[in-house]
Protein backbone atom coordinates (compact mmCIF):
# COMPACT_ATOMS: atom_id res chain seq x y z
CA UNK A 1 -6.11 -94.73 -92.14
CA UNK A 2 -6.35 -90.68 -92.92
CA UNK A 3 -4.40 -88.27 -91.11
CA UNK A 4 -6.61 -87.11 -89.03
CA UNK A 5 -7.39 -90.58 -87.45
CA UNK A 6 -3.67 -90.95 -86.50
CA UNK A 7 -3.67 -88.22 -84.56
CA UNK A 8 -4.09 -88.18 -80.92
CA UNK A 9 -6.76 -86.10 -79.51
CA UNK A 10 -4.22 -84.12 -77.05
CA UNK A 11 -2.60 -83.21 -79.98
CA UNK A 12 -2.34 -78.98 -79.78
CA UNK A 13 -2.75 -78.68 -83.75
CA UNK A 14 -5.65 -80.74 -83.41
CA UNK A 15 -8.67 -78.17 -82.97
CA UNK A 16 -12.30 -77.56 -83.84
CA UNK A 17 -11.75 -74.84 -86.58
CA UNK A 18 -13.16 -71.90 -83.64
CA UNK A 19 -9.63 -69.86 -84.24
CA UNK A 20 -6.63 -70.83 -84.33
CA UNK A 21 -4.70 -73.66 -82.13
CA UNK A 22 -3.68 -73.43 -78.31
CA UNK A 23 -0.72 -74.11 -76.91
CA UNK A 24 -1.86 -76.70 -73.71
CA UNK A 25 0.04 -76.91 -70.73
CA UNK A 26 -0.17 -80.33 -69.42
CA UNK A 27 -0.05 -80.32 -65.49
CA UNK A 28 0.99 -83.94 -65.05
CA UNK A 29 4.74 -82.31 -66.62
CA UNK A 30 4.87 -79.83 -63.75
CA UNK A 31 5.15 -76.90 -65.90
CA UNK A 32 3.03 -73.92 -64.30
CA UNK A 33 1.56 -71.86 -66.36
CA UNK A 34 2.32 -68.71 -63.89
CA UNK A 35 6.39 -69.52 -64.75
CA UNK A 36 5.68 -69.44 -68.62
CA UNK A 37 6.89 -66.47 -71.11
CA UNK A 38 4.41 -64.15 -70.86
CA UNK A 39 2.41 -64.93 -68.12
CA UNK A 40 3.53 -61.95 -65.94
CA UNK A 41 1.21 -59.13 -65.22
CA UNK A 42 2.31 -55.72 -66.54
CA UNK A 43 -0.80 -53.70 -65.65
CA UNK A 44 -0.71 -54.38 -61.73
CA UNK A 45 -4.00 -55.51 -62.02
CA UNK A 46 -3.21 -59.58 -61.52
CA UNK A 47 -5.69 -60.73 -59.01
CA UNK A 48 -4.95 -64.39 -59.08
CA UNK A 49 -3.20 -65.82 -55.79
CA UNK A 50 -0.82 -68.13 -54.87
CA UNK A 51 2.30 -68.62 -52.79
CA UNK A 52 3.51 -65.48 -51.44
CA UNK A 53 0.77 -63.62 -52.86
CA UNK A 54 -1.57 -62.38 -50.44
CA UNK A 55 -4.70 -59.79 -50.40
CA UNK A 56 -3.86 -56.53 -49.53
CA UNK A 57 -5.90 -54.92 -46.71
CA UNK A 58 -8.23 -52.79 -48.54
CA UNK A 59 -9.63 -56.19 -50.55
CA UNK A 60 -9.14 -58.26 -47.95
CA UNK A 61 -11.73 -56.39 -45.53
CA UNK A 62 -14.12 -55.50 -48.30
CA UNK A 63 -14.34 -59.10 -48.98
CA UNK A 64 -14.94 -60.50 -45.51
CA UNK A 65 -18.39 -57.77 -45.45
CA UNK A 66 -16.34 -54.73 -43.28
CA UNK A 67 -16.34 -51.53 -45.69
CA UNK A 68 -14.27 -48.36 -45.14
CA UNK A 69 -15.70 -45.00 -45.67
CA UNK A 70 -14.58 -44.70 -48.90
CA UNK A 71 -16.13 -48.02 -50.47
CA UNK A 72 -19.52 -47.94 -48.49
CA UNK A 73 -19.86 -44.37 -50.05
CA UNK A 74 -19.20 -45.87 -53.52
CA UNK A 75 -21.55 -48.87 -52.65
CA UNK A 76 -24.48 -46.70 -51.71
CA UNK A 77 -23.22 -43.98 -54.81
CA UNK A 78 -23.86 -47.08 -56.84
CA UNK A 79 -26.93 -48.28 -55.17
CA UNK A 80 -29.06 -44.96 -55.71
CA UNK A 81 -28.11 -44.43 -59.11
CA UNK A 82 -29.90 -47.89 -59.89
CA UNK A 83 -32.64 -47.24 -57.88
CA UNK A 84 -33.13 -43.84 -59.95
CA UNK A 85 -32.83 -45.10 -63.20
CA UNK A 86 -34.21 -48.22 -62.51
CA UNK A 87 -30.81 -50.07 -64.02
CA UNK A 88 -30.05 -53.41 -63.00
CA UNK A 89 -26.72 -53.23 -63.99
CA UNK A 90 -24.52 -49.62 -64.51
CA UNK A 91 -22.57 -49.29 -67.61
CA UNK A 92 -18.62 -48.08 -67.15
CA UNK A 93 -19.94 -44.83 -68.50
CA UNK A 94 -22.30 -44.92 -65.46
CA UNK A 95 -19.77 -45.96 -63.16
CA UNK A 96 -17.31 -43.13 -64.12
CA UNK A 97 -19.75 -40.63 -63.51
CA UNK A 98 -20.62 -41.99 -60.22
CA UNK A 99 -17.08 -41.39 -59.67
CA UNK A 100 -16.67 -38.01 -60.85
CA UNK A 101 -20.10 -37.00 -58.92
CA UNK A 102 -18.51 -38.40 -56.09
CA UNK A 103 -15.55 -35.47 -56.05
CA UNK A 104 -12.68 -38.17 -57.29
CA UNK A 105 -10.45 -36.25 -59.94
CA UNK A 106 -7.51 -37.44 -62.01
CA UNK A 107 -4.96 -35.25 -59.78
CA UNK A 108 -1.76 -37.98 -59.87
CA UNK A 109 0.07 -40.56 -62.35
CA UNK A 110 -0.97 -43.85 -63.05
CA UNK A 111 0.20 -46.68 -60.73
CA UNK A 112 -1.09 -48.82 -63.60
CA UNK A 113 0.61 -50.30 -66.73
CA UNK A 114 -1.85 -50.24 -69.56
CA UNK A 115 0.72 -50.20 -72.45
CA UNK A 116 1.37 -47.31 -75.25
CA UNK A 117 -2.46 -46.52 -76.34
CA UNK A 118 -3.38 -45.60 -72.89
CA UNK A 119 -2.28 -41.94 -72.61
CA UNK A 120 -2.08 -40.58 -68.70
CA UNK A 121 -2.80 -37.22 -67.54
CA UNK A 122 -3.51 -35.02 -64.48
CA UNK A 123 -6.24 -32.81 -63.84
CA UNK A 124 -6.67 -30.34 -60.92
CA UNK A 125 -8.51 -30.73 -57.96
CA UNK A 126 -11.19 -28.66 -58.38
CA UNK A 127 -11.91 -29.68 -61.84
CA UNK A 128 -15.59 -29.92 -62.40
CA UNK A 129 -16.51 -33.26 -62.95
CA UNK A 130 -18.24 -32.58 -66.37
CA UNK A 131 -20.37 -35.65 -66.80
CA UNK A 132 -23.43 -34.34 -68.08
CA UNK A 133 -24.65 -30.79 -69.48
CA UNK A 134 -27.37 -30.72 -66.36
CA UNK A 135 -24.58 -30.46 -63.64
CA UNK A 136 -22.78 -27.85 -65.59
CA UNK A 137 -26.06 -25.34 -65.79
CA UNK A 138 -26.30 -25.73 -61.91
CA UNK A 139 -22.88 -25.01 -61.42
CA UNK A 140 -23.03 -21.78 -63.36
């Protein structure tokens, strides 16, 4: 009998050849995988719930269909520029100059981790939002 047959299937070093093999965390052990090396969340950004984790506010009513000001402006930002150039679905260049149309400006520091190539800066205020040579004729 080869090798290969010997093997268990769970076997981690055991793969299809699609890259290179996982580590797998088998549940039954009661490792979590939220306790491993590595699984923290630098950037802030972690969604993902569990105990003592709860939504904050501002998700929390967005998600249960009750919009502040702020997000039912983006929301109908969002909506019109589809509508007007008949796009299904906005690129993130799209969405950023939704944003900037919108008046929002990089004026503070970055709450978020996003590691070394991620430079921050800070922009005034009353920057224009410079998203397209059209809005900067009308300004002028």
């Amino acid at each position: 009998m080869s090798d290969d047959a010997q093997r268990k299937p769970s076997d981690p070093a055991q793969h299809r050849g699609d890259g290179p093999p996982r580590e797998v965390v088998d549940r039954r052990t009661g490792l979590d995988r939220r306790h491993l090396e590595g699984a923290t969340d630098p950037t802030t950004l972690e969604r993902r719930r569990g105990p003592g984790r709860r939504l904050t506010d501002f998700v929390k009513t967005a998600e249960e269909g009750e919009m502040n000001r702020e997000q039912y402006m983006f929301l109908l930002a969002i909506d019109a520029f589809k509508r007007v150039n008949h796009k299904t679905f906005p690129t993130w260049t799209d969405v950023l100059e939704i944003i900037r149309k919108l008046g929002y400006r990089k004026t503070m520091k970055s709450e978020l981790n996003l590691g070394p190539r991620a430079q921050d800066w800070t922009e005034k205020p009353d920057a224009p939002a410079n998203v397209s040579k059209l809005a900067e004729k009308r300004d002028e």
